[in-house]
PDB file of N, CA and C in Angstrom:
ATOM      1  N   UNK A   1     -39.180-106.476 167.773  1.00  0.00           N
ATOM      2  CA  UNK A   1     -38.985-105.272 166.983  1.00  0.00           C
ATOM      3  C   UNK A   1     -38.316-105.637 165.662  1.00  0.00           C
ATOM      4  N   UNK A   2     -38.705-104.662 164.852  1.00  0.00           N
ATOM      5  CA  UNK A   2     -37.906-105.523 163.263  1.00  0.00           C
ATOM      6  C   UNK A   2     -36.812-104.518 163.662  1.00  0.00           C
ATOM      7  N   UNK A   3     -36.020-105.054 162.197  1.00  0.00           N
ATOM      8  CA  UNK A   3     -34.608-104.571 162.100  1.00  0.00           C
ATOM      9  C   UNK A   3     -34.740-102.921 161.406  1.00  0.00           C
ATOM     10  N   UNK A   4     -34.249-102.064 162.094  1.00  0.00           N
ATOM     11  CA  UNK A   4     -34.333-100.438 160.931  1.00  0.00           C
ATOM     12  C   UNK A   4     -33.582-100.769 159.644  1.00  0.00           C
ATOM     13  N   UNK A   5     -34.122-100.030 158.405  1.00  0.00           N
ATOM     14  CA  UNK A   5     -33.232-100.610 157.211  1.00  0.00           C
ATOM     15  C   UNK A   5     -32.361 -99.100 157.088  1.00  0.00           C
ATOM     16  N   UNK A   6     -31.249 -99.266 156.685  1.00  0.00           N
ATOM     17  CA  UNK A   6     -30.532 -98.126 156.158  1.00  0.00           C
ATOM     18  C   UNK A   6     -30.766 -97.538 155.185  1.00  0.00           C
ATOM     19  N   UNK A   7     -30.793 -96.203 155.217  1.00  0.00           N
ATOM     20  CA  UNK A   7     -30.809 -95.482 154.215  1.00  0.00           C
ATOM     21  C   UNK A   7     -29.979 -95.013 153.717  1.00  0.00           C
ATOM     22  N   UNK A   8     -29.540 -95.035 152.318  1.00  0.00           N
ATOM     23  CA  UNK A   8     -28.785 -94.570 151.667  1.00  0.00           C
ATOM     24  C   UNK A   8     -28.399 -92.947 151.662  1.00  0.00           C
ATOM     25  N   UNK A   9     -26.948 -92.663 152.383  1.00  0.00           N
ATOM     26  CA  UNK A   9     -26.812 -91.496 152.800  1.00  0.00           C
ATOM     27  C   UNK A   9     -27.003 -90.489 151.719  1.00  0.00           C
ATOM     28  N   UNK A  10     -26.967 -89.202 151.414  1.00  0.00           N
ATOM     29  CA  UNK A  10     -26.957 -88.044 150.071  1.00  0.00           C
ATOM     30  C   UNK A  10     -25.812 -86.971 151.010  1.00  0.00           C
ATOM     31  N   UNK A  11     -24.975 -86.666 150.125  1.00  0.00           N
ATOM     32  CA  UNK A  11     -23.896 -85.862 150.358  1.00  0.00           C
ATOM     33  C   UNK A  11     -24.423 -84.681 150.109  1.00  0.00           C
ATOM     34  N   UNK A  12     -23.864 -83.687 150.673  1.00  0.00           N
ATOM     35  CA  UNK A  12     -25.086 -82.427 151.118  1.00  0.00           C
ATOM     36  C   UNK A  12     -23.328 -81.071 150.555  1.00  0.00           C
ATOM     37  N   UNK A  13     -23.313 -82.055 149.381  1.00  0.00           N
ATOM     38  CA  UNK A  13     -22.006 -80.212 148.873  1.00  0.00           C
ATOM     39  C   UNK A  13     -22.154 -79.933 147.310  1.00  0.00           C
ATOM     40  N   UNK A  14     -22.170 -78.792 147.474  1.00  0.00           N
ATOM     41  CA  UNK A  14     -21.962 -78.529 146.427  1.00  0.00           C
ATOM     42  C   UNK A  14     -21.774 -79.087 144.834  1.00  0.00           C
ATOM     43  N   UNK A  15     -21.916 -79.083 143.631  1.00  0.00           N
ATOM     44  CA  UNK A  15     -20.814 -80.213 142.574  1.00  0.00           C
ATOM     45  C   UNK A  15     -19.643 -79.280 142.599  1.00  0.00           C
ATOM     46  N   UNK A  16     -19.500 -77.653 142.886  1.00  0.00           N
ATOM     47  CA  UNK A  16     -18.349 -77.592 142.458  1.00  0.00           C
ATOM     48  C   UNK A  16     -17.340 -78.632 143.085  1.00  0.00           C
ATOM     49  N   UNK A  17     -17.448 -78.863 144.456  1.00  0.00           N
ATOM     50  CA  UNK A  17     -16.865 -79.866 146.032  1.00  0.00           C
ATOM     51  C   UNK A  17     -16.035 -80.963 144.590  1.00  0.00           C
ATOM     52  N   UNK A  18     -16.691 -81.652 144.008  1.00  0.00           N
ATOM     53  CA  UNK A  18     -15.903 -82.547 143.630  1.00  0.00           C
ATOM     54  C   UNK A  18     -15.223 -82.970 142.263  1.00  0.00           C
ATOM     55  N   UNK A  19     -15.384 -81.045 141.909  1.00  0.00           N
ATOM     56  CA  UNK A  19     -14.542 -81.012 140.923  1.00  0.00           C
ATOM     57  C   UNK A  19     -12.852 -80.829 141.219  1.00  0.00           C
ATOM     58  N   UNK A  20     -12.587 -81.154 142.646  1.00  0.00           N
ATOM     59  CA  UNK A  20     -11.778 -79.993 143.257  1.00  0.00           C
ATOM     60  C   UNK A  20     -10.052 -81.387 142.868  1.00  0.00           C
ATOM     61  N   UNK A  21      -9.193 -80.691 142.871  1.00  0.00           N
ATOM     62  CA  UNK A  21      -8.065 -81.075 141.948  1.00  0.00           C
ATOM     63  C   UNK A  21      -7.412 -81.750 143.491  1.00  0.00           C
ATOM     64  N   UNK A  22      -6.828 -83.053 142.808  1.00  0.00           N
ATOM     65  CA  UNK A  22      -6.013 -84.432 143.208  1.00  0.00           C
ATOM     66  C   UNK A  22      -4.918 -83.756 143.602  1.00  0.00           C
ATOM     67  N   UNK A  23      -4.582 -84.103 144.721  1.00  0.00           N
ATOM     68  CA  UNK A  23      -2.768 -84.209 145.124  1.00  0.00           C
ATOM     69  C   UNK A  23      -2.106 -85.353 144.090  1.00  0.00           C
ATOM     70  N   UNK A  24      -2.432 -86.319 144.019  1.00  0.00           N
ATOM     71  CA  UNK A  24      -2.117 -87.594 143.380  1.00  0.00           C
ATOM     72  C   UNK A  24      -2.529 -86.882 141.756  1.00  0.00           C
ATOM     73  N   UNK A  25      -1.850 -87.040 140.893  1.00  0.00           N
ATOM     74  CA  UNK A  25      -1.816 -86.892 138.992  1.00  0.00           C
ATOM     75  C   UNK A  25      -2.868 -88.339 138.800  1.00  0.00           C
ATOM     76  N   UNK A  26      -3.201 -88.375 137.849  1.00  0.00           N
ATOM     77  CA  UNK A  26      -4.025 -89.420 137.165  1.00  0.00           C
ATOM     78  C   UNK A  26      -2.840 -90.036 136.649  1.00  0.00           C
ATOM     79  N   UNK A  27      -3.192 -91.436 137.079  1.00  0.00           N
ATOM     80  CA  UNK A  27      -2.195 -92.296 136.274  1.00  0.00           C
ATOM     81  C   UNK A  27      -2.427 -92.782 134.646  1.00  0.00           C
ATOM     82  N   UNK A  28      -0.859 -92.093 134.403  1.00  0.00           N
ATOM     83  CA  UNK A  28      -0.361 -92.319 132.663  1.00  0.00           C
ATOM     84  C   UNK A  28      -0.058 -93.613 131.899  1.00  0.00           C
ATOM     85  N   UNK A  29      -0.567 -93.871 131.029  1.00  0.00           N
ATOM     86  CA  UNK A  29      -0.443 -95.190 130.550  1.00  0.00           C
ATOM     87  C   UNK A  29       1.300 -95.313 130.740  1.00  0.00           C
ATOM     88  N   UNK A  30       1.764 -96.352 130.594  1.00  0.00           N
ATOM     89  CA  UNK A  30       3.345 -96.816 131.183  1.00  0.00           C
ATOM     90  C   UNK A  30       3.774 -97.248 129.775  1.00  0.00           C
ATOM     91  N   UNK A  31       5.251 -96.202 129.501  1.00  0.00           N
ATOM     92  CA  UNK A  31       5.747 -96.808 128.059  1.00  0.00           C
ATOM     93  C   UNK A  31       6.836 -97.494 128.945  1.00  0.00           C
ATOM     94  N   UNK A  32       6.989 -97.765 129.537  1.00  0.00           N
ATOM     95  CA  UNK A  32       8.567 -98.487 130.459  1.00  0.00           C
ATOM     96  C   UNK A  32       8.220-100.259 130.100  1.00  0.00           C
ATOM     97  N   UNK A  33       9.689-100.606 130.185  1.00  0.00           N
ATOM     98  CA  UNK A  33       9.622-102.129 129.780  1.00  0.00           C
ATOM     99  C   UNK A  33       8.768-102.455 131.587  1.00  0.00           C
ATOM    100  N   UNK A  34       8.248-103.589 130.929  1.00  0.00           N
ATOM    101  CA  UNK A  34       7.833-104.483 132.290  1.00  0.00           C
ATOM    102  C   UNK A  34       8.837-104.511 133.790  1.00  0.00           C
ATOM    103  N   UNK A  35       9.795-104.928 133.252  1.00  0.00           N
ATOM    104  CA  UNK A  35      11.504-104.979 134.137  1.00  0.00           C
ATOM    105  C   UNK A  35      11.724-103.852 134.824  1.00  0.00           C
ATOM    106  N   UNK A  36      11.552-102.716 134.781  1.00  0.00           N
ATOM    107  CA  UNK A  36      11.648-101.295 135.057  1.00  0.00           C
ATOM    108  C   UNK A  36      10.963-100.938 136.587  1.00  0.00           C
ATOM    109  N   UNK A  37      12.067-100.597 137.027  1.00  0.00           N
ATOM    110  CA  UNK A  37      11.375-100.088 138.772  1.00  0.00           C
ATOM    111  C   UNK A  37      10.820 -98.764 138.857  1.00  0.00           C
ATOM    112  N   UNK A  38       9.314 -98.505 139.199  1.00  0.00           N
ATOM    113  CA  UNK A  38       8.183 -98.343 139.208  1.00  0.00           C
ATOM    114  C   UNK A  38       7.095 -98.042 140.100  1.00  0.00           C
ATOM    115  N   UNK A  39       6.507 -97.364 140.629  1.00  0.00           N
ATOM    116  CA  UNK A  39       5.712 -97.666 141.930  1.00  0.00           C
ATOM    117  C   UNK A  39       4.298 -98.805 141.512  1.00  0.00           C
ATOM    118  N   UNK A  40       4.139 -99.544 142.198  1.00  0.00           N
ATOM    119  CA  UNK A  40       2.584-100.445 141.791  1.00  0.00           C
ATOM    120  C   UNK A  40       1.667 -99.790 140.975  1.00  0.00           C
ATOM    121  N   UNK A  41       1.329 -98.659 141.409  1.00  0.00           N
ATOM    122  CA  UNK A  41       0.017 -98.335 140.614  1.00  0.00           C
ATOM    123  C   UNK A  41       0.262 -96.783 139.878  1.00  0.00           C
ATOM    124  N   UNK A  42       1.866 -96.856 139.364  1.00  0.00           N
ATOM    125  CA  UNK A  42       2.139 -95.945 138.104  1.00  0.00           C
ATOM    126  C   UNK A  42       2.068 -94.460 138.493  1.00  0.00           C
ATOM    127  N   UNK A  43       1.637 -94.231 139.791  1.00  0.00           N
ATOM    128  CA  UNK A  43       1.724 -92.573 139.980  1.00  0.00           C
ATOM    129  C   UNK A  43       2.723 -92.283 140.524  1.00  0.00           C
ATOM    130  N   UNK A  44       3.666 -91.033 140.050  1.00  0.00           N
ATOM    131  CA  UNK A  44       4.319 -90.371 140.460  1.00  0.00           C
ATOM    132  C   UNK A  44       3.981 -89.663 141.370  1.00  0.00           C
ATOM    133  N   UNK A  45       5.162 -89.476 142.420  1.00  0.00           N
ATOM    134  CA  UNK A  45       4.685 -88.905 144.330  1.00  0.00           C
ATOM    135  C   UNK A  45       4.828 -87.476 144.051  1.00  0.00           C
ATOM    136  N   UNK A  46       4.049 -86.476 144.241  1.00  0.00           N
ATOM    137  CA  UNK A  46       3.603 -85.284 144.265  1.00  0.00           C
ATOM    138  C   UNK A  46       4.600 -84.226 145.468  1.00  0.00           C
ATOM    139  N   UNK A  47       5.475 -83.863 145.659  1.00  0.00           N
ATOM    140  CA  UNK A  47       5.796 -83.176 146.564  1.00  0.00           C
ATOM    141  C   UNK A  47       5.184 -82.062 147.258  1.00  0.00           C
ATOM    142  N   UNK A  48       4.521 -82.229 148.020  1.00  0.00           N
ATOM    143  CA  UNK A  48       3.485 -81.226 148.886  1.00  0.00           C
ATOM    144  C   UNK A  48       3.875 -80.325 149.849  1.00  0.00           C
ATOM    145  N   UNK A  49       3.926 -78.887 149.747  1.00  0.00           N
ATOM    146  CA  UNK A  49       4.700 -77.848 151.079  1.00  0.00           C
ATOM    147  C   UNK A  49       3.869 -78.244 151.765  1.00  0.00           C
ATOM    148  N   UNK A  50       3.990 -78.550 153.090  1.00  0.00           N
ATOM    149  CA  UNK A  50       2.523 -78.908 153.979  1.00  0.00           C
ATOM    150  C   UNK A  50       2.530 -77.450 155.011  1.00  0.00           C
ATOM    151  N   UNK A  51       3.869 -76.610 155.180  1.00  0.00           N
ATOM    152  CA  UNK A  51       3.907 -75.447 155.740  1.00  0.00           C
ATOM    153  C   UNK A  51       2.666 -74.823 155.244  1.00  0.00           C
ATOM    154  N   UNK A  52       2.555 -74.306 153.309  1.00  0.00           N
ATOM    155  CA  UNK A  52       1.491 -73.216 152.948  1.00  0.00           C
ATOM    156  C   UNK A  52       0.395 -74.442 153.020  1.00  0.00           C
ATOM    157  N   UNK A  53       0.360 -75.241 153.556  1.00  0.00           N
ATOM    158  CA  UNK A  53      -1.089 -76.033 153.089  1.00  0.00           C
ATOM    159  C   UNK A  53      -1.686 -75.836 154.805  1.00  0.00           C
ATOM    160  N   UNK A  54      -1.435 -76.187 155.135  1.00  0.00           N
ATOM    161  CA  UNK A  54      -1.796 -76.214 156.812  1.00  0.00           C
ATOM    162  C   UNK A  54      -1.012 -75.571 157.796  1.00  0.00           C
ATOM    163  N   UNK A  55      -0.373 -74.204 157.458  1.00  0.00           N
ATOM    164  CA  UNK A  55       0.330 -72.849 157.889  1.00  0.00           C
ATOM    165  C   UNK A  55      -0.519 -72.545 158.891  1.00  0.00           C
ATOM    166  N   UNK A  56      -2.276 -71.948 158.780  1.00  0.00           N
ATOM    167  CA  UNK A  56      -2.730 -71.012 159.513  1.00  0.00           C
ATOM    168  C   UNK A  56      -3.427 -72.068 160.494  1.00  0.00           C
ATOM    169  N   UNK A  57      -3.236 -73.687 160.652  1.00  0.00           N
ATOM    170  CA  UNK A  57      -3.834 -74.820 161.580  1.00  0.00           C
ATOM    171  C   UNK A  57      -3.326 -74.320 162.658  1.00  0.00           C
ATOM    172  N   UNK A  58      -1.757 -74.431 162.524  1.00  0.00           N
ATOM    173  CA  UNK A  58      -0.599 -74.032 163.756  1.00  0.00           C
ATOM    174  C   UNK A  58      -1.460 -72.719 164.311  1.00  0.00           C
ATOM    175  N   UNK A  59      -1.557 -71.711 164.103  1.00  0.00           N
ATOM    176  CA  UNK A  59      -2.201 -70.694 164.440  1.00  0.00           C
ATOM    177  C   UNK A  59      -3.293 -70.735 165.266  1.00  0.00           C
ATOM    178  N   UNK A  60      -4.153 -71.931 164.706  1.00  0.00           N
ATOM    179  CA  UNK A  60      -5.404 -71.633 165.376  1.00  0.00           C
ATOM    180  C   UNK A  60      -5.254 -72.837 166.449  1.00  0.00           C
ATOM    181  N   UNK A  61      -3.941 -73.519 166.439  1.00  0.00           N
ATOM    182  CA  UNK A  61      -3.355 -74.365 167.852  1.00  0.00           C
ATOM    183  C   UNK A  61      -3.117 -73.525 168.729  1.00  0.00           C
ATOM    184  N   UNK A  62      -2.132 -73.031 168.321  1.00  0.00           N
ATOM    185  CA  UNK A  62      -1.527 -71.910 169.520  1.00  0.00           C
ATOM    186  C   UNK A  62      -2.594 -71.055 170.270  1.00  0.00           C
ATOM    187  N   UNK A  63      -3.671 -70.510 169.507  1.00  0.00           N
ATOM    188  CA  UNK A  63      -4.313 -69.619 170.023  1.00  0.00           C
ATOM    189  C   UNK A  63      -5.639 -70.163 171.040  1.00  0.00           C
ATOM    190  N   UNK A  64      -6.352 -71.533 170.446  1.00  0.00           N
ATOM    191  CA  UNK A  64      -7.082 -72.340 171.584  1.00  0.00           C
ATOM    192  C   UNK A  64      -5.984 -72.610 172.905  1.00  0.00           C
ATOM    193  N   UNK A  65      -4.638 -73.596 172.020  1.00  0.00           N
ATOM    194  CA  UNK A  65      -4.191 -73.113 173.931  1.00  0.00           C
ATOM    195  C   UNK A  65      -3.804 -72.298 174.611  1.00  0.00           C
ATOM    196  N   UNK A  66      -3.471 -71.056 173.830  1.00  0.00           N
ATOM    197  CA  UNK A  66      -3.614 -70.285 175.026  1.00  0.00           C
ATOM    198  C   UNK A  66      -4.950 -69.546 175.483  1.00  0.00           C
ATOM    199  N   UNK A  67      -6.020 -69.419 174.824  1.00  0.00           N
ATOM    200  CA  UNK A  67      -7.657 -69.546 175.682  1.00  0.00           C
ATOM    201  C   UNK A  67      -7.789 -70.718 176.821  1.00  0.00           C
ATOM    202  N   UNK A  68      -6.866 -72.122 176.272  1.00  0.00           N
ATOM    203  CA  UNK A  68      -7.513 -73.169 177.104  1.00  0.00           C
ATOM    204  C   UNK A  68      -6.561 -72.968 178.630  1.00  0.00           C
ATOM    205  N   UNK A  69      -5.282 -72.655 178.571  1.00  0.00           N
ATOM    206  CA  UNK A  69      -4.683 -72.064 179.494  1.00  0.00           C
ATOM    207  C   UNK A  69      -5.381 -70.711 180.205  1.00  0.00           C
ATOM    208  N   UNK A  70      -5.760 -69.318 179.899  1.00  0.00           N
ATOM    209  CA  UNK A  70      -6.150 -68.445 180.916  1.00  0.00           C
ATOM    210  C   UNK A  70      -7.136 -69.020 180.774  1.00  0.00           C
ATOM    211  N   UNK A  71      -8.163 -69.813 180.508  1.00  0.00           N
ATOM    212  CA  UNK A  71      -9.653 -70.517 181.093  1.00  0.00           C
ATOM    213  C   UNK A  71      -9.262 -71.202 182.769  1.00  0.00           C
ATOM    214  N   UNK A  72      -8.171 -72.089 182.261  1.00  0.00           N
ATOM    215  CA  UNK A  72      -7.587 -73.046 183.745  1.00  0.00           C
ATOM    216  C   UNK A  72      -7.130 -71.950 184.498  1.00  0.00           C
ATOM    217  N   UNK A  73      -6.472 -71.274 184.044  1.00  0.00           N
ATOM    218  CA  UNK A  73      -6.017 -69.686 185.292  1.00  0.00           C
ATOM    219  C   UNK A  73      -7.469 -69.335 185.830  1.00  0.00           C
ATOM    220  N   UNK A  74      -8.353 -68.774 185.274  1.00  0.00           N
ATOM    221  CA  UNK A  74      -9.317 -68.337 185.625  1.00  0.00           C
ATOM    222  C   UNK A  74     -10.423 -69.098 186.826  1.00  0.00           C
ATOM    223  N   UNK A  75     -10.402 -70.479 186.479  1.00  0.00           N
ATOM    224  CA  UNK A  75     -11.024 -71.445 187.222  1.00  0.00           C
ATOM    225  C   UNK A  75     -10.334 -71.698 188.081  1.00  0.00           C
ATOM    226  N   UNK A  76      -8.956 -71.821 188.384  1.00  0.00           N
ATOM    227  CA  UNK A  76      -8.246 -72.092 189.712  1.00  0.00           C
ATOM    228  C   UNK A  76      -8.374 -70.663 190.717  1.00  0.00           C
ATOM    229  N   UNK A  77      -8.454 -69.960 189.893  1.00  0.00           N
ATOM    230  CA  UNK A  77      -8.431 -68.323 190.775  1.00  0.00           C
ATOM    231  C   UNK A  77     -10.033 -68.143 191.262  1.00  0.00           C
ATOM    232  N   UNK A  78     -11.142 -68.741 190.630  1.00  0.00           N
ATOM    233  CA  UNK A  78     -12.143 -68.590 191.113  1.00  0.00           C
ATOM    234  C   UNK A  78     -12.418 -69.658 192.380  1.00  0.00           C
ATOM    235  N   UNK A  79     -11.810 -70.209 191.854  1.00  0.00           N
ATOM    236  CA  UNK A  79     -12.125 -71.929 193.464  1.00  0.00           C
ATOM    237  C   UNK A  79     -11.328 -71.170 194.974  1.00  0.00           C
ATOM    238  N   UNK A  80     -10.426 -70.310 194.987  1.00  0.00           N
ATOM    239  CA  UNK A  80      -9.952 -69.936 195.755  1.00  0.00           C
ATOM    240  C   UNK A  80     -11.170 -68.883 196.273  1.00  0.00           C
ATOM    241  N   UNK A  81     -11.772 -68.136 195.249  1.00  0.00           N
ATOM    242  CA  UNK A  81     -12.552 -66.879 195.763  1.00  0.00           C
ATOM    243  C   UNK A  81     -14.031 -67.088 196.576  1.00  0.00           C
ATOM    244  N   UNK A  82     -14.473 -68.532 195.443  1.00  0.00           N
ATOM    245  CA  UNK A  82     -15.503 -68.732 195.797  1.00  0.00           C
ATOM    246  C   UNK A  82     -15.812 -69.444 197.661  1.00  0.00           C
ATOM    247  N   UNK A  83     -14.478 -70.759 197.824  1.00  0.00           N
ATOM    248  CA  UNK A  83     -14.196 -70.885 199.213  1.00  0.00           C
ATOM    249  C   UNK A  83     -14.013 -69.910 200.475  1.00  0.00           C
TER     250      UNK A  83
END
């Protein structure tokens, strides 16, 4: 059998998709002497609330487990009925 060749994948979004704005700033040309402590690659660290960023995740945790909990209620109460 020959070898399958790969195909070059095509991203299937939108262009607005990757106009969409950096956590990370674009790094600024550096007026600082050489000597000067610095991170490696010149970007300043962004402070991110991660509460309003991923707030309503928690939500939709809580609420699968408690579906995934009365599911297991439900299935232990049926093994009894069905015996």
């Amino acid at each position: 059998m020959t070898k399958k060749t790969r195909r070059q994948r095509r991203v299937n979004l939108p262009p607005e998709a990757f106009n969409a704005p950096n956590a990370m700033p674009a790094p600024r040309p550096s007026t600082e002497m050489a000597g000067s402590t610095s991170t490696s690659n010149g970007r300043v660290p962004v402070q991110i609330n991660w509460q309003e960023e991923y707030g309503d995740v928690l939500g939709d945790l809580k609420r699968t487990g408690i579906i995934a909990a009365a599911m297991m209620v439900v299935m232990i109460a049926l093994s009894f009925i069905i015996r």
